[in-house]
PDB file of N, CA and C in Angstrom:
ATOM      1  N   UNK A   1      76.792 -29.322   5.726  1.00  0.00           N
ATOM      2  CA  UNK A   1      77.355 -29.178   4.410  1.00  0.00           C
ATOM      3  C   UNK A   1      76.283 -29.564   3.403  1.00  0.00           C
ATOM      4  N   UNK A   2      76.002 -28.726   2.715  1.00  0.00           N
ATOM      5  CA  UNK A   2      74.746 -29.152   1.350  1.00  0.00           C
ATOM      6  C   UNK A   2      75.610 -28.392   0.075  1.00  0.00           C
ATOM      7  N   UNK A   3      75.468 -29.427  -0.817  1.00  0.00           N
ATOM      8  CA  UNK A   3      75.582 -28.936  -2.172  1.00  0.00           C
ATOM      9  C   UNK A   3      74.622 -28.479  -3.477  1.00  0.00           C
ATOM     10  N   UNK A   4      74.284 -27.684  -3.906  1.00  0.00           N
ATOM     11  CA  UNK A   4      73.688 -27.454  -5.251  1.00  0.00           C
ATOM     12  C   UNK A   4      73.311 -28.356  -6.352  1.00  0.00           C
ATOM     13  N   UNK A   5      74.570 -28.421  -6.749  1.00  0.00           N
ATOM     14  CA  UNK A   5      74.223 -29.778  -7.558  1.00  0.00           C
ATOM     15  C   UNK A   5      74.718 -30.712  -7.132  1.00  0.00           C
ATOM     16  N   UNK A   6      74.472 -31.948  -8.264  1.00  0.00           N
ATOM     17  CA  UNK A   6      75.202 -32.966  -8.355  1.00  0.00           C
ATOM     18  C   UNK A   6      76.405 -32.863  -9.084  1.00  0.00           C
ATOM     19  N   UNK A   7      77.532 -33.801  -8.288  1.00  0.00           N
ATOM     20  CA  UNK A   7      78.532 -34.143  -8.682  1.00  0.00           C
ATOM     21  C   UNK A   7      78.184 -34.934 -10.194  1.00  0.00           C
ATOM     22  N   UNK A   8      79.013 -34.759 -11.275  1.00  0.00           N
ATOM     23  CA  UNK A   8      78.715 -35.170 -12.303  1.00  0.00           C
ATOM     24  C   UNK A   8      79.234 -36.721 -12.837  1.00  0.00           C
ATOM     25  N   UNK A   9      80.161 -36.884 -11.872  1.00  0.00           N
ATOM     26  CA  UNK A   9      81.004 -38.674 -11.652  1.00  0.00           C
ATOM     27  C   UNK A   9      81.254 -38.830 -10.585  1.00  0.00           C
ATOM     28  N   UNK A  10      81.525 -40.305 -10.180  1.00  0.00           N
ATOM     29  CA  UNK A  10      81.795 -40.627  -8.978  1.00  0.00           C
ATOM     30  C   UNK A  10      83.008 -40.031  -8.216  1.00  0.00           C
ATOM     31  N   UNK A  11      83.472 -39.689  -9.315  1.00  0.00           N
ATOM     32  CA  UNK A  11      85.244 -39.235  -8.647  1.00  0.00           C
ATOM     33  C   UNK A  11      84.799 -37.311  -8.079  1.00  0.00           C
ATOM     34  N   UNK A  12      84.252 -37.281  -8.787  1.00  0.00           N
ATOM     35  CA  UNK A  12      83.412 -36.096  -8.388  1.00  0.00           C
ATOM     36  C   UNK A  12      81.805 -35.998  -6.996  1.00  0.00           C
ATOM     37  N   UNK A  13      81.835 -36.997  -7.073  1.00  0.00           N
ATOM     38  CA  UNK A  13      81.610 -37.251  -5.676  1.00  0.00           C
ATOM     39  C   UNK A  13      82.568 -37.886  -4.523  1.00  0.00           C
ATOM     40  N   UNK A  14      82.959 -38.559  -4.712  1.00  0.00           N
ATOM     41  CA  UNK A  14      84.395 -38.896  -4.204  1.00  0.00           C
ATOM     42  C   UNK A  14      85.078 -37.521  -3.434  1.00  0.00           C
ATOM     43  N   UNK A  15      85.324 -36.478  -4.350  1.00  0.00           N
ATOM     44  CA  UNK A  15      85.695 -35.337  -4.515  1.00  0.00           C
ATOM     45  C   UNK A  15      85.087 -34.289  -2.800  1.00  0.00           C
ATOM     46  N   UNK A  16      83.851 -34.984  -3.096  1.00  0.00           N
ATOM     47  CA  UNK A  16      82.659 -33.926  -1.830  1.00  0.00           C
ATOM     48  C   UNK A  16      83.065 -34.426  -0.303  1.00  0.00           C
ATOM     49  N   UNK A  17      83.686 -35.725  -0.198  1.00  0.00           N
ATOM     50  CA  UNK A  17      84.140 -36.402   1.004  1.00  0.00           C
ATOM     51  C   UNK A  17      85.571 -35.338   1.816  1.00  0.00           C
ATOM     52  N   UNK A  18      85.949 -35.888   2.977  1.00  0.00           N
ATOM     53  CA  UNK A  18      86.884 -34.686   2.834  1.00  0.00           C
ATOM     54  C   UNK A  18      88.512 -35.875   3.077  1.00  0.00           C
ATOM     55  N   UNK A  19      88.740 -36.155   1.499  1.00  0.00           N
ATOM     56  CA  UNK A  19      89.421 -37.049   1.187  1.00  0.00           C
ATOM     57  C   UNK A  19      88.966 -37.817   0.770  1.00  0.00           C
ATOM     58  N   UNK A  20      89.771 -38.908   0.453  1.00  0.00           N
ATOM     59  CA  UNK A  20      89.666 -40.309   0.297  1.00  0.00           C
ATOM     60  C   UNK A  20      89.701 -41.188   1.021  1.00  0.00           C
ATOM     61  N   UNK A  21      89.999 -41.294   2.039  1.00  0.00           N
ATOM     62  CA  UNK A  21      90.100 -42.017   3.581  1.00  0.00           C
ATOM     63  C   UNK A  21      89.091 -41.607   4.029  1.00  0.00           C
ATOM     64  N   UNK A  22      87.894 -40.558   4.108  1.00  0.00           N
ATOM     65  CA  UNK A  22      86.767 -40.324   5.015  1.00  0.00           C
ATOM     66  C   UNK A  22      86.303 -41.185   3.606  1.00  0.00           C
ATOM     67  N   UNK A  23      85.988 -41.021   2.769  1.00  0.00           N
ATOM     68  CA  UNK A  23      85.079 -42.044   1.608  1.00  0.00           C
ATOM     69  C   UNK A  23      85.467 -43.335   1.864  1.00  0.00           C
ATOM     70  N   UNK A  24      86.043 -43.920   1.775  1.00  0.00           N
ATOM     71  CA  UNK A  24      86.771 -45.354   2.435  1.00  0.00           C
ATOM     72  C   UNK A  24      85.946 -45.943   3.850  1.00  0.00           C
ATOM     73  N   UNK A  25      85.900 -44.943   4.547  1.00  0.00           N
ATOM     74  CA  UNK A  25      85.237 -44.975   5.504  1.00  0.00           C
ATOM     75  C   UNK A  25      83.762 -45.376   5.759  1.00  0.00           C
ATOM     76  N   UNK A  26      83.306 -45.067   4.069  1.00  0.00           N
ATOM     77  CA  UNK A  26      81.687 -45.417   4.412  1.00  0.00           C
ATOM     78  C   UNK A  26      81.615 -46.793   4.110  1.00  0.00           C
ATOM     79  N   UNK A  27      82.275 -47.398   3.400  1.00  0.00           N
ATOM     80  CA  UNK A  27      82.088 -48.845   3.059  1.00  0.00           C
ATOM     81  C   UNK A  27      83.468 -50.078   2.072  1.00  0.00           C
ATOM     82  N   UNK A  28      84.363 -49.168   2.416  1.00  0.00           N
ATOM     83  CA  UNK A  28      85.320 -50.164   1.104  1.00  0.00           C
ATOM     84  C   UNK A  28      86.727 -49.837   2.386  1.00  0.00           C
ATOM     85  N   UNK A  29      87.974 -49.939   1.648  1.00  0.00           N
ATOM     86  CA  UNK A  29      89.021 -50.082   2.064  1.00  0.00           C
ATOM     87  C   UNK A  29      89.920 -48.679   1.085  1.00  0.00           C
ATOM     88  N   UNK A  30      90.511 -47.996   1.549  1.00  0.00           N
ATOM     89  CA  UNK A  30      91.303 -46.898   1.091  1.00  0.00           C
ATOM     90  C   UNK A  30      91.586 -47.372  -0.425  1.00  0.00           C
ATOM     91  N   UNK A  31      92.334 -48.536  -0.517  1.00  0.00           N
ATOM     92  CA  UNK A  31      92.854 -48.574  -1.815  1.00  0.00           C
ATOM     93  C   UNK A  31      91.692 -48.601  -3.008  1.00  0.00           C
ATOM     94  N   UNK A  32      90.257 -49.583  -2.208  1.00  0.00           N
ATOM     95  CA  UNK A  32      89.432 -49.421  -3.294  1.00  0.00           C
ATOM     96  C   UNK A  32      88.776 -48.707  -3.588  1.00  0.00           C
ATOM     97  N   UNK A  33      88.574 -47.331  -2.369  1.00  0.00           N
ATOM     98  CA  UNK A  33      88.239 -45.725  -2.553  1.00  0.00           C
ATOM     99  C   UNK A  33      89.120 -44.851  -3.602  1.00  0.00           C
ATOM    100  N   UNK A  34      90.217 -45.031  -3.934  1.00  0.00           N
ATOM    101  CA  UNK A  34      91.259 -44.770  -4.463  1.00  0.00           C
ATOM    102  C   UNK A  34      90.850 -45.147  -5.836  1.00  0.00           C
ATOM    103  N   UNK A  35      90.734 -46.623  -6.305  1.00  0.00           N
ATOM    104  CA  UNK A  35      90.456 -46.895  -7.152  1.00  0.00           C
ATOM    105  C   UNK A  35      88.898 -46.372  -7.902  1.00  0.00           C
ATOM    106  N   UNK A  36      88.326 -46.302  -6.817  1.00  0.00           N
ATOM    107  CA  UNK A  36      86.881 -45.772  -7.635  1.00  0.00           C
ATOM    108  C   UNK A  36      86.887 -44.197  -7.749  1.00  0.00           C
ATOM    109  N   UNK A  37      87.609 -43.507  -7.483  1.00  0.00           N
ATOM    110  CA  UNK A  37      87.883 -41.910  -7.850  1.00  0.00           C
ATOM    111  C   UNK A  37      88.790 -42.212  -8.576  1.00  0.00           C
ATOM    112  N   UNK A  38      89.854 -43.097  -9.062  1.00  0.00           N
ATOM    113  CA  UNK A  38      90.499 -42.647 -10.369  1.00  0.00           C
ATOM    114  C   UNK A  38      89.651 -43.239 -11.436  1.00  0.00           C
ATOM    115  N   UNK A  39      89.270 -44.361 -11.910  1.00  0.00           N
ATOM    116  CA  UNK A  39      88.321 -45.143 -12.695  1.00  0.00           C
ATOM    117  C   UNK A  39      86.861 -44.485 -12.880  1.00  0.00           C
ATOM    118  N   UNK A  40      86.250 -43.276 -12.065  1.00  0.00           N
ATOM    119  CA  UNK A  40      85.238 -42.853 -11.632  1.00  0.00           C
ATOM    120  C   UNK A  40      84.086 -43.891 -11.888  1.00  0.00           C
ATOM    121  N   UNK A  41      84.187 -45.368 -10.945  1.00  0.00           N
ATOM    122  CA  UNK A  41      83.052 -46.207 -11.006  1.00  0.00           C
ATOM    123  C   UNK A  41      82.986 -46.664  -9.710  1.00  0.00           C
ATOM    124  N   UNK A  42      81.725 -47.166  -8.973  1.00  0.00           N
ATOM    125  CA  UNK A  42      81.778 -47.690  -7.865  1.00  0.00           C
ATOM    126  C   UNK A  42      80.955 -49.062  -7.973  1.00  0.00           C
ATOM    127  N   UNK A  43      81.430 -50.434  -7.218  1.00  0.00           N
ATOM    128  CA  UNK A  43      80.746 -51.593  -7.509  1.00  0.00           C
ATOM    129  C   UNK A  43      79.284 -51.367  -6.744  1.00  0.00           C
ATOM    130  N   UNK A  44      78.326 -52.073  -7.107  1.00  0.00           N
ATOM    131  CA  UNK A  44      77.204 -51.721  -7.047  1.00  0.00           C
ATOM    132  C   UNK A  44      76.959 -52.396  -5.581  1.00  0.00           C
ATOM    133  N   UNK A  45      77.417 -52.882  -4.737  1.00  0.00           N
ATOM    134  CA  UNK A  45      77.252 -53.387  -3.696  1.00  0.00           C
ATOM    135  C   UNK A  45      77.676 -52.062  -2.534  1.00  0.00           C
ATOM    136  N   UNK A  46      78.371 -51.173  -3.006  1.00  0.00           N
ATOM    137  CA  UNK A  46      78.665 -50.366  -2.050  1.00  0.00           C
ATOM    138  C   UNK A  46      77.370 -49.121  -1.826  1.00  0.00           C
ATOM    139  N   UNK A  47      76.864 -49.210  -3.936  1.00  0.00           N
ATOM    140  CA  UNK A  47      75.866 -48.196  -3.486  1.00  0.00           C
ATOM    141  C   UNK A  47      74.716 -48.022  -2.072  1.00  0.00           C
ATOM    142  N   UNK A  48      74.299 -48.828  -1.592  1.00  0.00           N
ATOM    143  CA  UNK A  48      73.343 -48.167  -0.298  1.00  0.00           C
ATOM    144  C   UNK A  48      74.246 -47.389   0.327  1.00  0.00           C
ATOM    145  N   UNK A  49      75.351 -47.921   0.914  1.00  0.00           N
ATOM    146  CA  UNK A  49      76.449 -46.799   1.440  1.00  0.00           C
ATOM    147  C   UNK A  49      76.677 -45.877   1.710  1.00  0.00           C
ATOM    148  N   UNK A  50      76.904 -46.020   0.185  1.00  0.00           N
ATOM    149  CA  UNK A  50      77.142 -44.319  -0.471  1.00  0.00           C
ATOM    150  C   UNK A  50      76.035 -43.350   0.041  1.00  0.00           C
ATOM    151  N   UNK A  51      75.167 -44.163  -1.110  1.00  0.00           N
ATOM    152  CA  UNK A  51      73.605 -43.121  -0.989  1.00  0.00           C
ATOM    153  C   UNK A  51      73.284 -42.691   0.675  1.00  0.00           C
ATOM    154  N   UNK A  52      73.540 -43.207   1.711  1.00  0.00           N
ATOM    155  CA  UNK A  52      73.116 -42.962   2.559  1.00  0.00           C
ATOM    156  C   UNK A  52      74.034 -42.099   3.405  1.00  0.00           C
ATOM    157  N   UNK A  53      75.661 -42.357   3.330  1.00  0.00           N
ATOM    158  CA  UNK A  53      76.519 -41.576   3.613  1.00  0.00           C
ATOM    159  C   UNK A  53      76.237 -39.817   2.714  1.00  0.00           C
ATOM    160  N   UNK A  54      75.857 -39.847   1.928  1.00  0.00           N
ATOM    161  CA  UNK A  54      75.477 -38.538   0.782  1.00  0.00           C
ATOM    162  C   UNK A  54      74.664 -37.653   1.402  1.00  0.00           C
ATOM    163  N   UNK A  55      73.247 -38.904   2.042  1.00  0.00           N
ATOM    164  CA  UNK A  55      72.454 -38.153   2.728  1.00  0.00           C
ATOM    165  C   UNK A  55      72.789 -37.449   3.972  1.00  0.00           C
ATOM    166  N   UNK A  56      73.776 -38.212   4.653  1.00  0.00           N
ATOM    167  CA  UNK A  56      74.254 -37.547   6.029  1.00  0.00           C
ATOM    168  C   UNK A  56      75.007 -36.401   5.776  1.00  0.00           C
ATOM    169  N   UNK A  57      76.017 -36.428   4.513  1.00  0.00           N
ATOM    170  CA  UNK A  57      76.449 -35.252   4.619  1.00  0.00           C
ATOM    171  C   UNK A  57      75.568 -34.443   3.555  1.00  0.00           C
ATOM    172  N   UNK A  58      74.973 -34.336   3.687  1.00  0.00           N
ATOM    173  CA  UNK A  58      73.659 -33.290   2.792  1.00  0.00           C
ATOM    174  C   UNK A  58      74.062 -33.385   1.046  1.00  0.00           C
ATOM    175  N   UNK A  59      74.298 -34.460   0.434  1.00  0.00           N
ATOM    176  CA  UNK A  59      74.302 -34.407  -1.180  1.00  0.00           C
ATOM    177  C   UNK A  59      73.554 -34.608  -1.189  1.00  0.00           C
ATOM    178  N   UNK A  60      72.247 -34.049  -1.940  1.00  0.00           N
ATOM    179  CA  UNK A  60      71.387 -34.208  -2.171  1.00  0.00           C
ATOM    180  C   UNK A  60      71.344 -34.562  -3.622  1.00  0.00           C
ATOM    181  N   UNK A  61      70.486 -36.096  -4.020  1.00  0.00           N
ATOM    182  CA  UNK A  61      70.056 -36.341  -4.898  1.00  0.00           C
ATOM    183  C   UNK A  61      70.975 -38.066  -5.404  1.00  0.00           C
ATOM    184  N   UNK A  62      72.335 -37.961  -4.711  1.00  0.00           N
ATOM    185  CA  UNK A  62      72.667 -39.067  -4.988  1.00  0.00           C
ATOM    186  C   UNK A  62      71.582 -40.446  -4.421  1.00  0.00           C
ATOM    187  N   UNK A  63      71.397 -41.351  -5.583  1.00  0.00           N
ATOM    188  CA  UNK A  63      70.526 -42.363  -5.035  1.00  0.00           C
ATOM    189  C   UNK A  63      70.986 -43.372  -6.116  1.00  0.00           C
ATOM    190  N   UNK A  64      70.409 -44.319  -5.817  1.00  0.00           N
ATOM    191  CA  UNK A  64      70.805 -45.743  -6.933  1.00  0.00           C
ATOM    192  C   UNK A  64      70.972 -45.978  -7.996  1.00  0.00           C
ATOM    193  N   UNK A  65      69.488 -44.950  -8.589  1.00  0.00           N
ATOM    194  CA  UNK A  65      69.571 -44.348  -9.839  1.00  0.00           C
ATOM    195  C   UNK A  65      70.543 -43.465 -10.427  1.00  0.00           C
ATOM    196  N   UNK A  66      70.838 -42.079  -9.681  1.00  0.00           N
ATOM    197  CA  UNK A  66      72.342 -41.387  -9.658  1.00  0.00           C
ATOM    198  C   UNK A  66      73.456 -42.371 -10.230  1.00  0.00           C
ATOM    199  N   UNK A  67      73.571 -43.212  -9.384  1.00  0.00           N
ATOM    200  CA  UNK A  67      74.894 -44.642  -9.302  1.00  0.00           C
ATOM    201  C   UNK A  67      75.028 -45.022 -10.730  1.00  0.00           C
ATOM    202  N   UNK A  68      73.594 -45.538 -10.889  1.00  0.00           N
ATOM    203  CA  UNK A  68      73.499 -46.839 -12.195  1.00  0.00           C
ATOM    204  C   UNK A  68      74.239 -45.914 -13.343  1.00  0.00           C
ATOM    205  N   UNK A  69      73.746 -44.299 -13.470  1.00  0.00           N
ATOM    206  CA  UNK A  69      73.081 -43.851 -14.314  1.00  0.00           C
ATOM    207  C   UNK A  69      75.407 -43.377 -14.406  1.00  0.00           C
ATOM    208  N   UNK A  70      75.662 -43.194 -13.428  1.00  0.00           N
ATOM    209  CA  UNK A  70      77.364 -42.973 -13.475  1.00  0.00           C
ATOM    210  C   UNK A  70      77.950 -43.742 -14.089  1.00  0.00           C
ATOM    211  N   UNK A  71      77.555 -45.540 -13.336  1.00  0.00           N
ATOM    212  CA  UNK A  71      78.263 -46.561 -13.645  1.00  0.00           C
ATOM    213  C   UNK A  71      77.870 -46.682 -15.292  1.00  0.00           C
ATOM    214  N   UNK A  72      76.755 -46.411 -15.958  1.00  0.00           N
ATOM    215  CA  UNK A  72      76.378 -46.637 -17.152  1.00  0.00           C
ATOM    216  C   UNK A  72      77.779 -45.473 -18.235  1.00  0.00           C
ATOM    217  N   UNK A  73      77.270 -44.596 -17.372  1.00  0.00           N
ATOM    218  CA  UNK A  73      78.278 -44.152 -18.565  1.00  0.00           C
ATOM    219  C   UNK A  73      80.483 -43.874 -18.398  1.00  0.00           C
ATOM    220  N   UNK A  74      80.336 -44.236 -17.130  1.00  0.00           N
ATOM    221  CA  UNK A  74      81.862 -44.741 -17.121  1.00  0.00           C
ATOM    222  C   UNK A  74      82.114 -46.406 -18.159  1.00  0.00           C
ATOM    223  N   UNK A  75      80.918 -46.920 -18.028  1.00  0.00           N
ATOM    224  CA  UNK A  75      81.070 -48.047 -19.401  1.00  0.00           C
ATOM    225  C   UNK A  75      81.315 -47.793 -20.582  1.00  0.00           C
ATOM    226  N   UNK A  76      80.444 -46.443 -20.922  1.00  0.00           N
ATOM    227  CA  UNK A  76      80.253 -46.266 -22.281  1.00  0.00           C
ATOM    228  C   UNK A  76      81.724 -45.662 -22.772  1.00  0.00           C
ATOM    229  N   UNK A  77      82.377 -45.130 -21.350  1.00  0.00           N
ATOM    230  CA  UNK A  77      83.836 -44.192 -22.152  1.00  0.00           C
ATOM    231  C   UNK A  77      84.841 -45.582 -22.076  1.00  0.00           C
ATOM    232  N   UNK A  78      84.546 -46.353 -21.462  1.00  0.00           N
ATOM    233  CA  UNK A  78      85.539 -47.311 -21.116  1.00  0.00           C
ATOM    234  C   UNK A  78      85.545 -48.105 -22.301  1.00  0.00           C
ATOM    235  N   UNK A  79      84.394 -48.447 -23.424  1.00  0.00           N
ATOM    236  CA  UNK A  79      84.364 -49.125 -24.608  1.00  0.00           C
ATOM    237  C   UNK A  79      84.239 -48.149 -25.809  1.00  0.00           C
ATOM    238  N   UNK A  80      84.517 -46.975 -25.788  1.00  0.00           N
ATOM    239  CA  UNK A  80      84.916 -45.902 -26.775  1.00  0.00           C
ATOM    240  C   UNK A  80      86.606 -46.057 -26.948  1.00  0.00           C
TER     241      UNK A  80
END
């Protein structure tokens, strides 16, 4: 499975998993997979995870930077 682009939020990566229970799977617990596709933010402790689960299933490009650069602006709508 390879994608084109990038997902443009986490919930949109979230989105590329097949569910929410296989995302859960790479590092958190269902409910807090749940929570980071509705909130579209992920705590920064999960990112290696991620990034590396992304790579297995061929997203290409998600990396730490990707993360920060999400988590930065799910802040910015969250204090608008």
């Amino acid at each position: 499975m390879s994608f084109v682009s990038l997902p443009p939020t986490i919930s949109g990566l979230v989105d590329r998993w097949q569910g929410i229970g296989a995302f859960a799977d790479v590092d958190c617990c269902y409910e807090a997979a749940r929570r980071m596709r509705r909130c579209s933010r992920n705590a920064s402790q999960h990112w290696p995870h991620v990034v590396a689960a992304s790579r297995r299933l061929g997203i290409a490009g998600v990396g730490h930077e990707w993360m920060a650069g999400r988590a930065a602006a799910a802040m910015q709508v969250e204090a608008a």
